[in-house]
Protein backbone atom coordinates (compact mmCIF):
# COMPACT_ATOMS: atom_id res chain seq x y z
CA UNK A 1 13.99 64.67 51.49
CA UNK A 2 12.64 62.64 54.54
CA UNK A 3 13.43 64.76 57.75
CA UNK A 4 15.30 62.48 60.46
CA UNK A 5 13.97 59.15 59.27
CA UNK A 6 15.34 56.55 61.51
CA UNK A 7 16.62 53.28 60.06
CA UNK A 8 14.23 50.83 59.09
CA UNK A 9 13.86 47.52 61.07
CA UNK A 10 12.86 44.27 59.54
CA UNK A 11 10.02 42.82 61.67
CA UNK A 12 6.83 44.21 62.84
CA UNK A 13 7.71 47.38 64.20
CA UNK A 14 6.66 50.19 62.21
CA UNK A 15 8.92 52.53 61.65
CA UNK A 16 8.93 55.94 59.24
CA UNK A 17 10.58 54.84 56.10
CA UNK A 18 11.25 57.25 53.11
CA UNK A 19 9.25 57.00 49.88
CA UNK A 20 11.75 57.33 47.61
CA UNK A 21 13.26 53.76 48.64
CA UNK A 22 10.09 52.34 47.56
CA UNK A 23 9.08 50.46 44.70
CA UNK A 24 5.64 50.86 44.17
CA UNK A 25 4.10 48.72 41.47
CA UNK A 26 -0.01 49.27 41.34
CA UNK A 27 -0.72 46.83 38.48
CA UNK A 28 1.05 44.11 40.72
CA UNK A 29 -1.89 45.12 43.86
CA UNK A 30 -4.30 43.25 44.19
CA UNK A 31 -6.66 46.01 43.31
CA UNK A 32 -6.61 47.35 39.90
CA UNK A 33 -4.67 50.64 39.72
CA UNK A 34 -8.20 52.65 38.48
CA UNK A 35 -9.74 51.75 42.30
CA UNK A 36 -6.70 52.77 44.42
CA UNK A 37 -8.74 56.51 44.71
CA UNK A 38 -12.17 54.84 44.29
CA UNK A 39 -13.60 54.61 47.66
CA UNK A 40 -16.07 52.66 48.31
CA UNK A 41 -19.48 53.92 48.85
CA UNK A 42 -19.08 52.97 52.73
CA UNK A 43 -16.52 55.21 52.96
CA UNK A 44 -18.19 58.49 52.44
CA UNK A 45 -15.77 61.07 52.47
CA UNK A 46 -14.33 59.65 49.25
CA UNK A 47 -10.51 59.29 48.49
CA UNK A 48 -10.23 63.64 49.40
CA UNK A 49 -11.45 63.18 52.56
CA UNK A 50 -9.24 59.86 53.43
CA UNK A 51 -6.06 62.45 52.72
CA UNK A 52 -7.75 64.93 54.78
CA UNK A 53 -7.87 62.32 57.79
CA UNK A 54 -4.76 61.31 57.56
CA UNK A 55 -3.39 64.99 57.27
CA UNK A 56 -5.16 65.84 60.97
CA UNK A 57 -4.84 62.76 62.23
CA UNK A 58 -1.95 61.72 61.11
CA UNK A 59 -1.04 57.49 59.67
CA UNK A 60 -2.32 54.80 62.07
CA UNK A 61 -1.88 51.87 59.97
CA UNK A 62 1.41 51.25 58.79
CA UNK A 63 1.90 49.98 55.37
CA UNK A 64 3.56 46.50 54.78
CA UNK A 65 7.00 46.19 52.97
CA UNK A 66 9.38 43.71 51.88
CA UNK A 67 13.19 44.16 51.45
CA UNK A 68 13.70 43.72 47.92
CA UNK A 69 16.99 42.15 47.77
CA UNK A 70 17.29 44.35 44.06
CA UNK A 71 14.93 42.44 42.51
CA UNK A 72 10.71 43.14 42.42
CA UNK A 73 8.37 40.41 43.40
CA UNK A 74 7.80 40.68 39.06
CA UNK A 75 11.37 39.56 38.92
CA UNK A 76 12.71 43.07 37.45
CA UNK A 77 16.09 44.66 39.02
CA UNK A 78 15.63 47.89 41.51
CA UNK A 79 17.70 49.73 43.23
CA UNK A 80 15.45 50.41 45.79
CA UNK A 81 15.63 48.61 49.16
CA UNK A 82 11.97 48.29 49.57
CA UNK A 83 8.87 46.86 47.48
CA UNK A 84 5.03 47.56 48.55
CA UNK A 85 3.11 44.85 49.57
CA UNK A 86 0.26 46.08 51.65
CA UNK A 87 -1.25 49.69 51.47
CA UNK A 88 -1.52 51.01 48.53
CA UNK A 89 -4.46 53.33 49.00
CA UNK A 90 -2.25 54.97 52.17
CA UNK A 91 0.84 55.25 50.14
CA UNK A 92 -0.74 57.19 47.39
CA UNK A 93 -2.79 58.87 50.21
CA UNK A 94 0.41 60.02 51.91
CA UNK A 95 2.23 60.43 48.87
CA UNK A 96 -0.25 63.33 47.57
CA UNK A 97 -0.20 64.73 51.20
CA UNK A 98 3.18 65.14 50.62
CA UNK A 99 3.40 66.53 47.01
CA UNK A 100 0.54 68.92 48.26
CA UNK A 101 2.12 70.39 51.04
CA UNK A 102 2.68 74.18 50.04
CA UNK A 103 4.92 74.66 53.82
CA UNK A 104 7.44 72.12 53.42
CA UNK A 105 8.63 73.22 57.04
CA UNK A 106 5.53 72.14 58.39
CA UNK A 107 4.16 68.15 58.63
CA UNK A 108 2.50 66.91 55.28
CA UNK A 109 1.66 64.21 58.37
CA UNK A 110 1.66 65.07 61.95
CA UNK A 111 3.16 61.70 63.57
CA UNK A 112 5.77 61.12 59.96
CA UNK A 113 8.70 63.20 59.01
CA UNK A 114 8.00 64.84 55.54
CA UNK A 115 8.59 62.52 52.77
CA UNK A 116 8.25 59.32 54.93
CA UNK A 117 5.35 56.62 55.49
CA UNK A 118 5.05 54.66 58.87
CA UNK A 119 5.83 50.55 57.65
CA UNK A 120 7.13 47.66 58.85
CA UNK A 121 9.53 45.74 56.86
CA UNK A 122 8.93 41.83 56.42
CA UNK A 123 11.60 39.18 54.43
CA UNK A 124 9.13 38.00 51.76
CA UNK A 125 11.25 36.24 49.00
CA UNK A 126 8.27 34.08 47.64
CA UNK A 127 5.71 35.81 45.11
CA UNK A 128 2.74 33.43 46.56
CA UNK A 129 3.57 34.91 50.11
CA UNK A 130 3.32 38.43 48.82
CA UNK A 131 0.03 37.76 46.80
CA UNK A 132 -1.92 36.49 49.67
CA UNK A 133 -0.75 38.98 52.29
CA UNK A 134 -2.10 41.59 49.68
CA UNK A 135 -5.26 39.78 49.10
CA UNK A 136 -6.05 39.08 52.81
CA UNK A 137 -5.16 42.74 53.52
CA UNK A 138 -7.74 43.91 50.61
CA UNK A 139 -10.80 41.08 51.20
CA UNK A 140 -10.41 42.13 54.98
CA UNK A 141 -11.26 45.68 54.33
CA UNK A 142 -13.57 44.81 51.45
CA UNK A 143 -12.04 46.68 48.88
CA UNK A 144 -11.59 44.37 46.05
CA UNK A 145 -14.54 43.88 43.52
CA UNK A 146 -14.78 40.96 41.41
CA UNK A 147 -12.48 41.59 38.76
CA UNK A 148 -9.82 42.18 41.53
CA UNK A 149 -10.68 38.67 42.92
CA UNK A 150 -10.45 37.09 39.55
CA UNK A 151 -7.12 38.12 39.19
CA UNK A 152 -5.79 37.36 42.46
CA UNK A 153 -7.06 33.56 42.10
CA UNK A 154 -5.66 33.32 38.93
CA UNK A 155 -2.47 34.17 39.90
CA UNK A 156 -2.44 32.20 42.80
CA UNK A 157 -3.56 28.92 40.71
CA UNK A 158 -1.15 29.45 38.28
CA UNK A 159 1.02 29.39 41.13
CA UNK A 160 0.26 25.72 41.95
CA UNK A 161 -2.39 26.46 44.57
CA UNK A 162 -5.67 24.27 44.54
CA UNK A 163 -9.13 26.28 45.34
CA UNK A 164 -9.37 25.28 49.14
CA UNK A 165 -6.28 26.79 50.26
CA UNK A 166 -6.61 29.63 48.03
CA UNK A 167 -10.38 30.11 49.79
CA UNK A 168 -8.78 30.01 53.01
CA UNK A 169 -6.26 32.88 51.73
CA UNK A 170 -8.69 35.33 50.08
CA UNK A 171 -11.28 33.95 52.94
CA UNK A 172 -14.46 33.12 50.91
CA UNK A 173 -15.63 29.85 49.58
CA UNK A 174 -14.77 27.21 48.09
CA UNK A 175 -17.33 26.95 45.48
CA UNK A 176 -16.85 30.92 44.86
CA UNK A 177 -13.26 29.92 43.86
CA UNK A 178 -13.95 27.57 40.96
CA UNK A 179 -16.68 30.79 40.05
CA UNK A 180 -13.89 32.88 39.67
CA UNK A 181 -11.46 30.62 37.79
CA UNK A 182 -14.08 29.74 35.21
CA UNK A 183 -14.10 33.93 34.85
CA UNK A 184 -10.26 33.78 35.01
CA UNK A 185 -10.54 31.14 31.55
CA UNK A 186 -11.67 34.40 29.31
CA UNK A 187 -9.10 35.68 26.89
CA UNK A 188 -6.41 37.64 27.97
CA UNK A 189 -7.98 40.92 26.27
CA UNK A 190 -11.88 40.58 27.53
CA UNK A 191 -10.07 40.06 31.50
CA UNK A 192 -7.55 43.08 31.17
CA UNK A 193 -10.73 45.43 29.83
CA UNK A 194 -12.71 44.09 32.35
CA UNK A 195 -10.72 44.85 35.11
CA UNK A 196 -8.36 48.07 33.77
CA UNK A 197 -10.29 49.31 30.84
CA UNK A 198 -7.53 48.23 28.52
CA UNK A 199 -8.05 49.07 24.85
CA UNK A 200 -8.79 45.23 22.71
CA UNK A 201 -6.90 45.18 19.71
CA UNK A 202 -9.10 44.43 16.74
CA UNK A 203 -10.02 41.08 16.67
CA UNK A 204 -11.23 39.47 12.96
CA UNK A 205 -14.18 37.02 13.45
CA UNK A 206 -16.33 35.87 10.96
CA UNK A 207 -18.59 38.97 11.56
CA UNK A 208 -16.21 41.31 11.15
CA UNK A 209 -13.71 43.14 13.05
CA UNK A 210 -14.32 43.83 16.34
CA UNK A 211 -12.06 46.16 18.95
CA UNK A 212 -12.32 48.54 22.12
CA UNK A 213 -10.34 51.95 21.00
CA UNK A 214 -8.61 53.70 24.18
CA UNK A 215 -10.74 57.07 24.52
CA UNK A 216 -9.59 60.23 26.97
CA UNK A 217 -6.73 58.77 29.16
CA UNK A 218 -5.65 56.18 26.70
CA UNK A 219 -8.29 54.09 28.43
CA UNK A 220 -11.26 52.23 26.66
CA UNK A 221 -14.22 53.00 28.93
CA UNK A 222 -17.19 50.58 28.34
CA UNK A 223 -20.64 51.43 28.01
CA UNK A 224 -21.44 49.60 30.66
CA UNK A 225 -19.86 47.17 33.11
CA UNK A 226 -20.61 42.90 33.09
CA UNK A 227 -21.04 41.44 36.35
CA UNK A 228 -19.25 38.60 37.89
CA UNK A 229 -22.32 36.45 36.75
CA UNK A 230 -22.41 37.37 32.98
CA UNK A 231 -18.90 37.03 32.48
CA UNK A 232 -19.19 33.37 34.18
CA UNK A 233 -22.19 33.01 31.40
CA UNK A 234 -20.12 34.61 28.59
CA UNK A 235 -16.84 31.78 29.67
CA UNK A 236 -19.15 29.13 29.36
CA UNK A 237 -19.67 29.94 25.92
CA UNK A 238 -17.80 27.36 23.21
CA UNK A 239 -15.91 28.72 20.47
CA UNK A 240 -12.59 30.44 19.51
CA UNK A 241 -11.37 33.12 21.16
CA UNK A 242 -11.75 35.60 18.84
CA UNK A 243 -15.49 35.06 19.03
CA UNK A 244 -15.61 35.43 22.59
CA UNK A 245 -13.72 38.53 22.65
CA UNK A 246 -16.57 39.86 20.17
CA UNK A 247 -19.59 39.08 21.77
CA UNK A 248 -17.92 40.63 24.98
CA UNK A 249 -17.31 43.96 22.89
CA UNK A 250 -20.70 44.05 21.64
CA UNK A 251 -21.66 43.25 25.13
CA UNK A 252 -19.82 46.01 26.51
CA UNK A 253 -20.23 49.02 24.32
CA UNK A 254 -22.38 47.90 21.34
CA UNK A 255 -22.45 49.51 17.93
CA UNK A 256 -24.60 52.25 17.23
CA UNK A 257 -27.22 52.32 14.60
CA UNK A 258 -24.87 54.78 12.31
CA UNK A 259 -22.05 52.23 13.10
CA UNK A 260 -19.89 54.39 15.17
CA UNK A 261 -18.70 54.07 18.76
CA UNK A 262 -15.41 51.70 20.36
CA UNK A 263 -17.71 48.65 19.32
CA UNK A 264 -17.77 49.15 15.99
CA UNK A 265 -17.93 46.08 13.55
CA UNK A 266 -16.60 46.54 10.04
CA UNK A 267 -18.85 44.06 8.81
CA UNK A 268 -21.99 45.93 7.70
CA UNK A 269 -24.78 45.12 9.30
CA UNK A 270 -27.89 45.94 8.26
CA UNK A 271 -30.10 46.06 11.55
CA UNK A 272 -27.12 46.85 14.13
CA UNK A 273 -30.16 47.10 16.98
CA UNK A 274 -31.46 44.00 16.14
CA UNK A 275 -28.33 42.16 16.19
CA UNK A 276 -27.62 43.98 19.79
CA UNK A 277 -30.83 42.60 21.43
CA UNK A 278 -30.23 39.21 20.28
CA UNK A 279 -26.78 39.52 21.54
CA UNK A 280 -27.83 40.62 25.07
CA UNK A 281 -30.72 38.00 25.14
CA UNK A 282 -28.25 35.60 23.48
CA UNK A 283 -25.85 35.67 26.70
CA UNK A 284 -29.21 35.53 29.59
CA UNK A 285 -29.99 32.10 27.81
CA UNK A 286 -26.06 31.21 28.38
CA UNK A 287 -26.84 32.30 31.78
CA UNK A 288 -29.72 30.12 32.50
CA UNK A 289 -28.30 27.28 30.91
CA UNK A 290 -25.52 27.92 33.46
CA UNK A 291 -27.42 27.80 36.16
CA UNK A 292 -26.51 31.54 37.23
CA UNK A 293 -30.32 32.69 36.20
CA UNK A 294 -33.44 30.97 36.76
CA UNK A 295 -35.34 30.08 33.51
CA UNK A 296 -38.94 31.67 33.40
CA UNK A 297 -41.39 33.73 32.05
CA UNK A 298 -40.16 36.88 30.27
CA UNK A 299 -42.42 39.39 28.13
CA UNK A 300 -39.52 40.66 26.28
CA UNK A 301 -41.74 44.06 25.53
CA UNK A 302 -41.51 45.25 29.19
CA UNK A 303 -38.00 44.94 28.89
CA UNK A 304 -36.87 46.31 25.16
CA UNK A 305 -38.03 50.14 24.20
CA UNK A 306 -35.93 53.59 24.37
CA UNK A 307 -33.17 54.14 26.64
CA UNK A 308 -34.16 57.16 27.49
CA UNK A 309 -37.39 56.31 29.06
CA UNK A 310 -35.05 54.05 31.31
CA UNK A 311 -35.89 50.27 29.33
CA UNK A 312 -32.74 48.03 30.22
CA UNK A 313 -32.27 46.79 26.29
CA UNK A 314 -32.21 50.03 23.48
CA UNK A 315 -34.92 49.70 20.45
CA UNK A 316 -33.46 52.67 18.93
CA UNK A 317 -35.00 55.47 16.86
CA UNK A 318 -37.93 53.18 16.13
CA UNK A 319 -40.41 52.98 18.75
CA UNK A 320 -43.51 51.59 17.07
CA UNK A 321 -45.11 48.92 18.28
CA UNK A 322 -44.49 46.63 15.07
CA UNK A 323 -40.71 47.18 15.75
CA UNK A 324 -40.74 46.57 19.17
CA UNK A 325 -42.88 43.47 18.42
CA UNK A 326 -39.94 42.44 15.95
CA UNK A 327 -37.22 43.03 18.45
CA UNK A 328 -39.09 40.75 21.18
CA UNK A 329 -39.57 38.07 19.13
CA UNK A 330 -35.54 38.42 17.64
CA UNK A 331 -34.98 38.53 21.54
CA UNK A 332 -37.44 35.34 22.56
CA UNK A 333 -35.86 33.15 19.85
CA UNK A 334 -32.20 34.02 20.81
CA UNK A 335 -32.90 33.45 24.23
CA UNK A 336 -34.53 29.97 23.67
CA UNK A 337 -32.04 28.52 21.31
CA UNK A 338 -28.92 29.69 23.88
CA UNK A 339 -31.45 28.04 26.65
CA UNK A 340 -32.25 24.70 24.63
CA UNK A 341 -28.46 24.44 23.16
CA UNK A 342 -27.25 20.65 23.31
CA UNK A 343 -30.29 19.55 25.55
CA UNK A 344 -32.75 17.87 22.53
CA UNK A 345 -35.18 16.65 25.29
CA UNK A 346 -35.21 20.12 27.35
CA UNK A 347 -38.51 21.68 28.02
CA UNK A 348 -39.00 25.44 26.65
CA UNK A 349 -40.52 27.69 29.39
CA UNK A 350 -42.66 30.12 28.08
């Protein structure tokens, strides 16, 4: 129980309020819940050490709140007075501090009372209001990534905002907007994966059936993560979106050569390598034709061999120099028919 918390005042004055009369809602931040302890590589001492600091030091920056009227800025009922807006990280931060603290007659924080967080209280009532405080808060300290941004513009279009003002609110340009809402036109699945590692139900294409299983955690952790770029290529893409939501699994965490793993296609194939390359080359020419990659020169062979000997694209067991010959040409053709696609007179670069 918060020791002598005085009453909360609406305004900016920050004053110690108690955490339980706060409803805290991560998937609402603008950051997605799995980077609220993901520090940034600037900040070296990691999410540990940013408890630690506040711990000695004590909260400087107050957290932002709204009074919640007993209803969420999702539109659910609560019974709590208060609804996080700004400061997730330190909530969380001070939140463990607290839970952590063996003495509970000594400070979890030396300027709070136990079980409090230093905030001031603002009348917010309109959703957009909330989401760009949030965002401005977040781009400010650099702590959104791409996915984060996607989701924020999305929200805020949806919202009736057009791309300069919602530039001005998440301060970046214009042109990066209409980037990110071509991102934000990906099915519903391939964005929530993207940014939260959400399992993708299986999706029937006319490959097969596709899906991301949830692993450890009951998340579905991808083999490796697209940038902003390649899922710009991947939107530009035409077709249904079940066949988008494939290519981005087999993008993601693509079948093994035994057919195992959360990529896994029911459909049999007989050269599952093969099919990967082309996939991988497949979505460069999207980007080229994009215009997020200059076209050029490639020798696919300096590219494609074993993982292990730290080539980009996987040959698999098969290293001889017939197969990897095989897999660059697979790789060259894909590449040039994604590159040439609905441009008869375009020139092929070698």
């Amino acid at each position: 129980m918060a020791q002598n918390a005085p009453a909360p005042t609406t305004g900016h004055t920050a004053t110690p309020v108690e955490l339980t009369k706060i409803h805290v809602d991560y998937a609402w931040n603008g950051r997605a819940a799995r980077n609220v302890q993901d520090m940034a590589s600037t900040e070296s001492s990691g999410f540990d050490g940013f408890i630690t600091n506040i711990r000695t030091a004590g909260q400087i920056e107050p957290v932002i709140l709204r009074n919640t009227g007993g209803k969420t800025l999702n539109g659910q009922k609560t019974d709590k007075p208060f609804e996080l807006m700004v400061g997730f990280r330190r909530f969380r931060a001070i939140e463990l501090a607290n839970q952590e603290n063996p003495d509970k007659k000594a400070a979890a924080v030396p300027n709070l009372p136990n079980g409090t967080i230093l905030a001031t209280v603002r009348d917010v009532k309109d959703p957009t209001e909330a989401r760009v405080l949030n965002a401005l808060e977040n781009t400010a300290r650099k702590n959104l990534k791409a996915p984060d941004l996607v989701f924020i513009a999305r929200d805020l279009a949806a919202k009736g905002m057009a791309q300069v003002p919602i530039a001005d609110a998440l301060q970046i340009t214009q042109g990066w907007v209409s980037k990110l809402l071509k991102v934000a036109s990906l099915p519903p699945a391939v964005l929530d994966h993207w940014r939260d590692e959400k399992p993708i139900p299986a999706t029937q294409t006319k490959d097969g059936v596709f899906e991301l299983k949830a692993g450890q955690g009951g998340k579905a952790v991808p083999g490796r993560e697209l940038t902003e770029p390649e899922m710009r290529a991947l939107a530009e893409l035409k077709g249904p979106p079940e066949e988008i939501t494939a290519r981005y699994i087999k993008m993601v965490a693509p079948a093994t050569e035994q057919g195992e793993g959360p990529g896994t296609s029911t459909a049999g194939e007989t050269d599952k390598i093969m099919v990967n390359v082309q996939e991988i080359a497949g979505l460069m020419g999207c980007m080229v034709r994009a215009g997020v990659l200059d076209n050029g020169s490639l020798d696919w062979t300096r590219v494609i061999g074993p993982k292990k000997k730290g080539y980009p694209i996987d040959c698999g067991k098969d290293t001889s120099q017939e197969r990897l010959l095989a897999l660059g040409d697979a790789a060259s053709e894909a590449f040039e028919a994604e590159v040439t696609k609905g441009s008869k007179g375009t020139q092929k670069t070698a």
